[in-house]
N, C-alpha and C. Protein backbone atom coordinates (compact mmCIF):
# COMPACT_ATOMS: atom_id res chain seq x y z
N UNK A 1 30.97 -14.78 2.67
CA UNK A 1 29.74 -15.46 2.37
C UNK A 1 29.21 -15.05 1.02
N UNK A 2 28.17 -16.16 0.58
CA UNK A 2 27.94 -15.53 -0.61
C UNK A 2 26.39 -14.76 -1.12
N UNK A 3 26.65 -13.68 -1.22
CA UNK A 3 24.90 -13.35 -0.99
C UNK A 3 23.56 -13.76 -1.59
N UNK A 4 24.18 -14.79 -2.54
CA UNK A 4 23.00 -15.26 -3.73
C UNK A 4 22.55 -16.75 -2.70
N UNK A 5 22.66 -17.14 -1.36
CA UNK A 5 22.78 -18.33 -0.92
C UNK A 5 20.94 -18.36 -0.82
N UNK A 6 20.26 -19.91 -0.44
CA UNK A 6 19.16 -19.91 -0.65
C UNK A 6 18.65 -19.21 0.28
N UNK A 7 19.48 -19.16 1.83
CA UNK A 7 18.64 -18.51 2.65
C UNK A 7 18.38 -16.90 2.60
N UNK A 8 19.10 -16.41 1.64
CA UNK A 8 18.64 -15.11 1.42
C UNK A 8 17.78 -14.32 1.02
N UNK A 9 17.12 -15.12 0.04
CA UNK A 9 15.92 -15.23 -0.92
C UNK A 9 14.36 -15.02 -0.16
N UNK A 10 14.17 -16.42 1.27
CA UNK A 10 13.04 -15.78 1.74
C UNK A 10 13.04 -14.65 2.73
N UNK A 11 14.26 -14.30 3.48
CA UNK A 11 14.63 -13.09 3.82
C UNK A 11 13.98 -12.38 3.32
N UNK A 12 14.29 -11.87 1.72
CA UNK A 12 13.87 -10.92 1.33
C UNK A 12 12.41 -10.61 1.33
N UNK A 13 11.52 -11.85 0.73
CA UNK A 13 10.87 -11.87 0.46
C UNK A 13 9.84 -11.21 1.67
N UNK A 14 10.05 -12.30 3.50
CA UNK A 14 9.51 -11.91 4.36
C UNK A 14 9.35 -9.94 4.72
N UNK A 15 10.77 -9.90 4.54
CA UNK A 15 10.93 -8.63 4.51
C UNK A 15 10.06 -7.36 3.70
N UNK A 16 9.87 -7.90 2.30
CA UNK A 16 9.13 -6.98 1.51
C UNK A 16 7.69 -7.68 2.03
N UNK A 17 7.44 -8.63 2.54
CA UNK A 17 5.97 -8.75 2.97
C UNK A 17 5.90 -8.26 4.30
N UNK A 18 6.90 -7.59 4.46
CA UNK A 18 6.36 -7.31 6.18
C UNK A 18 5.92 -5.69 5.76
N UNK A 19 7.08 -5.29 5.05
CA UNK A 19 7.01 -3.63 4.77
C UNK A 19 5.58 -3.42 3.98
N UNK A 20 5.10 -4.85 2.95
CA UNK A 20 3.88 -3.75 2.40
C UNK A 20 3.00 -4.58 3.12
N UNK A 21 2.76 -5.23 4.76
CA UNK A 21 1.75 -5.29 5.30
C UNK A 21 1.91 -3.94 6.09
N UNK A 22 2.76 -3.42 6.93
CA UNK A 22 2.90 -2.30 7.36
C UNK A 22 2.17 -1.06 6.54
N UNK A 23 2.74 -0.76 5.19
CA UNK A 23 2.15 0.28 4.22
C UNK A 23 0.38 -0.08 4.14
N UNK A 24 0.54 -1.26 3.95
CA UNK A 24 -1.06 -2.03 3.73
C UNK A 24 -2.09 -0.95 5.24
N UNK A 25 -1.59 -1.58 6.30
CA UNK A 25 -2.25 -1.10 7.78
C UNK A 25 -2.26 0.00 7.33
N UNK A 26 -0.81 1.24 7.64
CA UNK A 26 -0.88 2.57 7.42
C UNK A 26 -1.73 3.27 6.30
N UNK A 27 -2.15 2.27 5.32
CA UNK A 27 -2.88 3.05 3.86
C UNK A 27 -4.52 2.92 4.44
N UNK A 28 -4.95 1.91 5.12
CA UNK A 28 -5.99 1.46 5.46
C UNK A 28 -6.51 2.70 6.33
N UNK A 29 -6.09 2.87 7.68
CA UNK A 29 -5.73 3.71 8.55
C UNK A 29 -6.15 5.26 8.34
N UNK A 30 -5.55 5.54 7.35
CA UNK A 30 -5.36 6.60 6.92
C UNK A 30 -6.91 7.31 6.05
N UNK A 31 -7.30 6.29 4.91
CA UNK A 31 -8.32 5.83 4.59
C UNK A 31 -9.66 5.19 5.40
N UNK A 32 -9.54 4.77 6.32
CA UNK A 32 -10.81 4.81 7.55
C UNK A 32 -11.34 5.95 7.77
N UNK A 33 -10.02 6.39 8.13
CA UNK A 33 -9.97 7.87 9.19
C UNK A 33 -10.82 7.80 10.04
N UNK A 34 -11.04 6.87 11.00
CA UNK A 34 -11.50 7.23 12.05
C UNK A 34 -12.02 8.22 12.75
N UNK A 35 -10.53 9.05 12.98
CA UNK A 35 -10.48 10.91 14.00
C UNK A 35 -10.84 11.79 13.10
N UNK A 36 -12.32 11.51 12.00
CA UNK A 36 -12.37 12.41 11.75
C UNK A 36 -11.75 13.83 10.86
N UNK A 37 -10.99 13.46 10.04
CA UNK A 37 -9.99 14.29 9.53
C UNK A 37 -8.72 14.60 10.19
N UNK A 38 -8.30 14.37 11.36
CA UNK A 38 -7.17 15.00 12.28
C UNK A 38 -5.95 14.71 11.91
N UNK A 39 -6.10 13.76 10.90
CA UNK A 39 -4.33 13.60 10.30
C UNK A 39 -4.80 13.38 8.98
N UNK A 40 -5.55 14.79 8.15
CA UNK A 40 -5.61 14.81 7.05
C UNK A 40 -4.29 15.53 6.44
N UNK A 41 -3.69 15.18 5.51
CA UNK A 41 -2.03 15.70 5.00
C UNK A 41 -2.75 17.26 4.26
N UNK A 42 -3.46 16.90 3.04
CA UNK A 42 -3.97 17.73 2.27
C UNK A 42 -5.51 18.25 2.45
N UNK A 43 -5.66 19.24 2.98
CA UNK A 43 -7.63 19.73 3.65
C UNK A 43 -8.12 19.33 2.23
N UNK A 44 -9.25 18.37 2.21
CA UNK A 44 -10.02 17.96 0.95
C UNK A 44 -10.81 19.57 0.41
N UNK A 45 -10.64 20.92 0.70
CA UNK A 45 -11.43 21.98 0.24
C UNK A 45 -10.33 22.82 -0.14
N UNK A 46 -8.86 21.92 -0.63
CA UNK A 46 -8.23 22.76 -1.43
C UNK A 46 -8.56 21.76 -2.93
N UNK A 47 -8.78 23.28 -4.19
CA UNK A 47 -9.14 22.88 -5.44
C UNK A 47 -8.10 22.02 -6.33
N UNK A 48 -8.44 21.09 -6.71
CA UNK A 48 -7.85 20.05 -7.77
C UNK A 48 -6.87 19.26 -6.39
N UNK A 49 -6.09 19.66 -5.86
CA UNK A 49 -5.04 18.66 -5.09
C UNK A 49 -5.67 18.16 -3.66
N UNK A 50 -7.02 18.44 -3.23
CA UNK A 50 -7.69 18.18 -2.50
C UNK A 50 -7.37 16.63 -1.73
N UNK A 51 -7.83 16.09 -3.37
CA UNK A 51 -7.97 14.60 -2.87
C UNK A 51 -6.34 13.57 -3.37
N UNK A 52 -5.83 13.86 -3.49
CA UNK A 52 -4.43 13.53 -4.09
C UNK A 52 -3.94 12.72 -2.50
N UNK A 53 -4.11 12.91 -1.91
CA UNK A 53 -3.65 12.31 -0.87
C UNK A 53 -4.55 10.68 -0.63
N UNK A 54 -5.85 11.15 -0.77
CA UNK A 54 -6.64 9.69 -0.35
C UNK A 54 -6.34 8.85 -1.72
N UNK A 55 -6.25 9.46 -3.31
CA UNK A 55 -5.34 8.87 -3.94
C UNK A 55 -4.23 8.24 -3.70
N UNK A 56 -3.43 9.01 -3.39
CA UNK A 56 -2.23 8.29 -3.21
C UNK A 56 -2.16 7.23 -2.27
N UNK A 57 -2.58 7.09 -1.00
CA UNK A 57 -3.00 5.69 -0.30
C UNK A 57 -3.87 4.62 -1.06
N UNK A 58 -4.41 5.36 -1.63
CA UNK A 58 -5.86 3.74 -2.36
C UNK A 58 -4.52 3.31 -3.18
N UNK A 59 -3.76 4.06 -3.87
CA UNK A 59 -2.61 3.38 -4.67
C UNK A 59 -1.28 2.41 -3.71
N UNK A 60 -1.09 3.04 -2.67
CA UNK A 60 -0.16 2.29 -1.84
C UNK A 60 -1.02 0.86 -1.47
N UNK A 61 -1.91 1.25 -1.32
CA UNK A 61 -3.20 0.33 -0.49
C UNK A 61 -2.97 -1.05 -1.42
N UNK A 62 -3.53 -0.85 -2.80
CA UNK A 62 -3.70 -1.61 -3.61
C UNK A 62 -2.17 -2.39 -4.13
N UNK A 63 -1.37 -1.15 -4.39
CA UNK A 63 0.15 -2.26 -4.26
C UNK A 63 0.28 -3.12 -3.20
N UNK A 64 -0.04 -3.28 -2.10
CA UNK A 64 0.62 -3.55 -0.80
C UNK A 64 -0.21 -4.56 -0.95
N UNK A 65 -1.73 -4.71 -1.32
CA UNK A 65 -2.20 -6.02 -1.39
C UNK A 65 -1.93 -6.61 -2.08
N UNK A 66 -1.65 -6.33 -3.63
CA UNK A 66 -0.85 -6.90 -4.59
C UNK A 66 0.35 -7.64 -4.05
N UNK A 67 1.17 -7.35 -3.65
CA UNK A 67 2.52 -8.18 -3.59
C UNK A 67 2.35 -8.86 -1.86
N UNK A 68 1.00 -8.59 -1.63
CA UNK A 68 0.60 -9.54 -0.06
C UNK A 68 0.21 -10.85 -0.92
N UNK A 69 -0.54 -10.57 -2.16
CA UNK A 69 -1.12 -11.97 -2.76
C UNK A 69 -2.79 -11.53 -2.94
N UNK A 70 -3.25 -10.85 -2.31
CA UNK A 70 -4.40 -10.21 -2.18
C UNK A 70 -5.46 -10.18 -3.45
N UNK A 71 -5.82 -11.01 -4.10
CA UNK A 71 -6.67 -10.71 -5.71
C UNK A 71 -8.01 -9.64 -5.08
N UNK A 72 -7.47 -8.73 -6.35
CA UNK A 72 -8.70 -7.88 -6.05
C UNK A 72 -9.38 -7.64 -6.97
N UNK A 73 -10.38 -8.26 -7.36
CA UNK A 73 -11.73 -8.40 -8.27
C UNK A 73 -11.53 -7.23 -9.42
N UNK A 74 -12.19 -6.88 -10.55
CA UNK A 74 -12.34 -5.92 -11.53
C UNK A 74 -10.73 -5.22 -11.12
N UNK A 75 -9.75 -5.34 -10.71
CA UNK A 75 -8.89 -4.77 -10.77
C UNK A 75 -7.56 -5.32 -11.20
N UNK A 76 -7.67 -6.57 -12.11
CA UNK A 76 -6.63 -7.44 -12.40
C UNK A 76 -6.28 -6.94 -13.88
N UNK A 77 -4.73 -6.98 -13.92
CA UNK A 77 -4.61 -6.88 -15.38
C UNK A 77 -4.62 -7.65 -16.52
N UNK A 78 -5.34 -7.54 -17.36
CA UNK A 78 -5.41 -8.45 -19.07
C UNK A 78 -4.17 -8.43 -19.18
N UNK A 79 -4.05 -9.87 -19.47
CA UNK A 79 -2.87 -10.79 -20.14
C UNK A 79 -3.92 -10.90 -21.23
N UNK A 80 -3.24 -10.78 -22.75
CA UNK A 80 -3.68 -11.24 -23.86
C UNK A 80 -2.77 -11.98 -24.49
C-alpha cells in the first residue's frame, strides 16, 4: 500500500487532535487543581523552580488549543 494515500492524511490529523484534546483536558486538570495541591509535581515553596510546572502546562495548555483551532485573544502571533 501506499502511505501518502488520501485516507491517511485525516487519520493523522484526527489523531493529533485527539492527543492534544487529551493534553488539552490533562493541562486544564492539572491547572484547576481541584484536590487542592495533591498532585502538585513541584511544591510551589521551592525557590525559582516553584512554579515551572504550572508553566509548563499553561504552555501545553495553549499548544493543545492552538492546533484544536482554539483563537486565543492577545495571544496571536504578528504576521507583518
Amino acid at each position: 500500500m501506499n502511505d501518502a494515500s488520501p485516507s491517511a492524511k485525516p487519520r493523522t490529523s484526527l489523531t493529533r487532535k485527539l492527543g492534544a484534546g487529551a493534553a488539552a483536558l490533562v493541562s486544564l486538570l492539572y491547572l484547576v487543581n481541584p484536590t487542592l495541591s495533591v498532585f502538585e509535581l513541584l511544591p510551589d515553596n521551592l525557590p525559582v523552580v516553584g512554579n515551572l510546572d504550572e508553566g509548563f502546562f499553561t504552555y501545553v495548555l495553549r499548544a493543545s488549543l492552538t492546533v484544536l483551532g482554539v483563537a486565543i485573544p492577545l495571544m496571536r502571533r504578528r504576521t507583518n
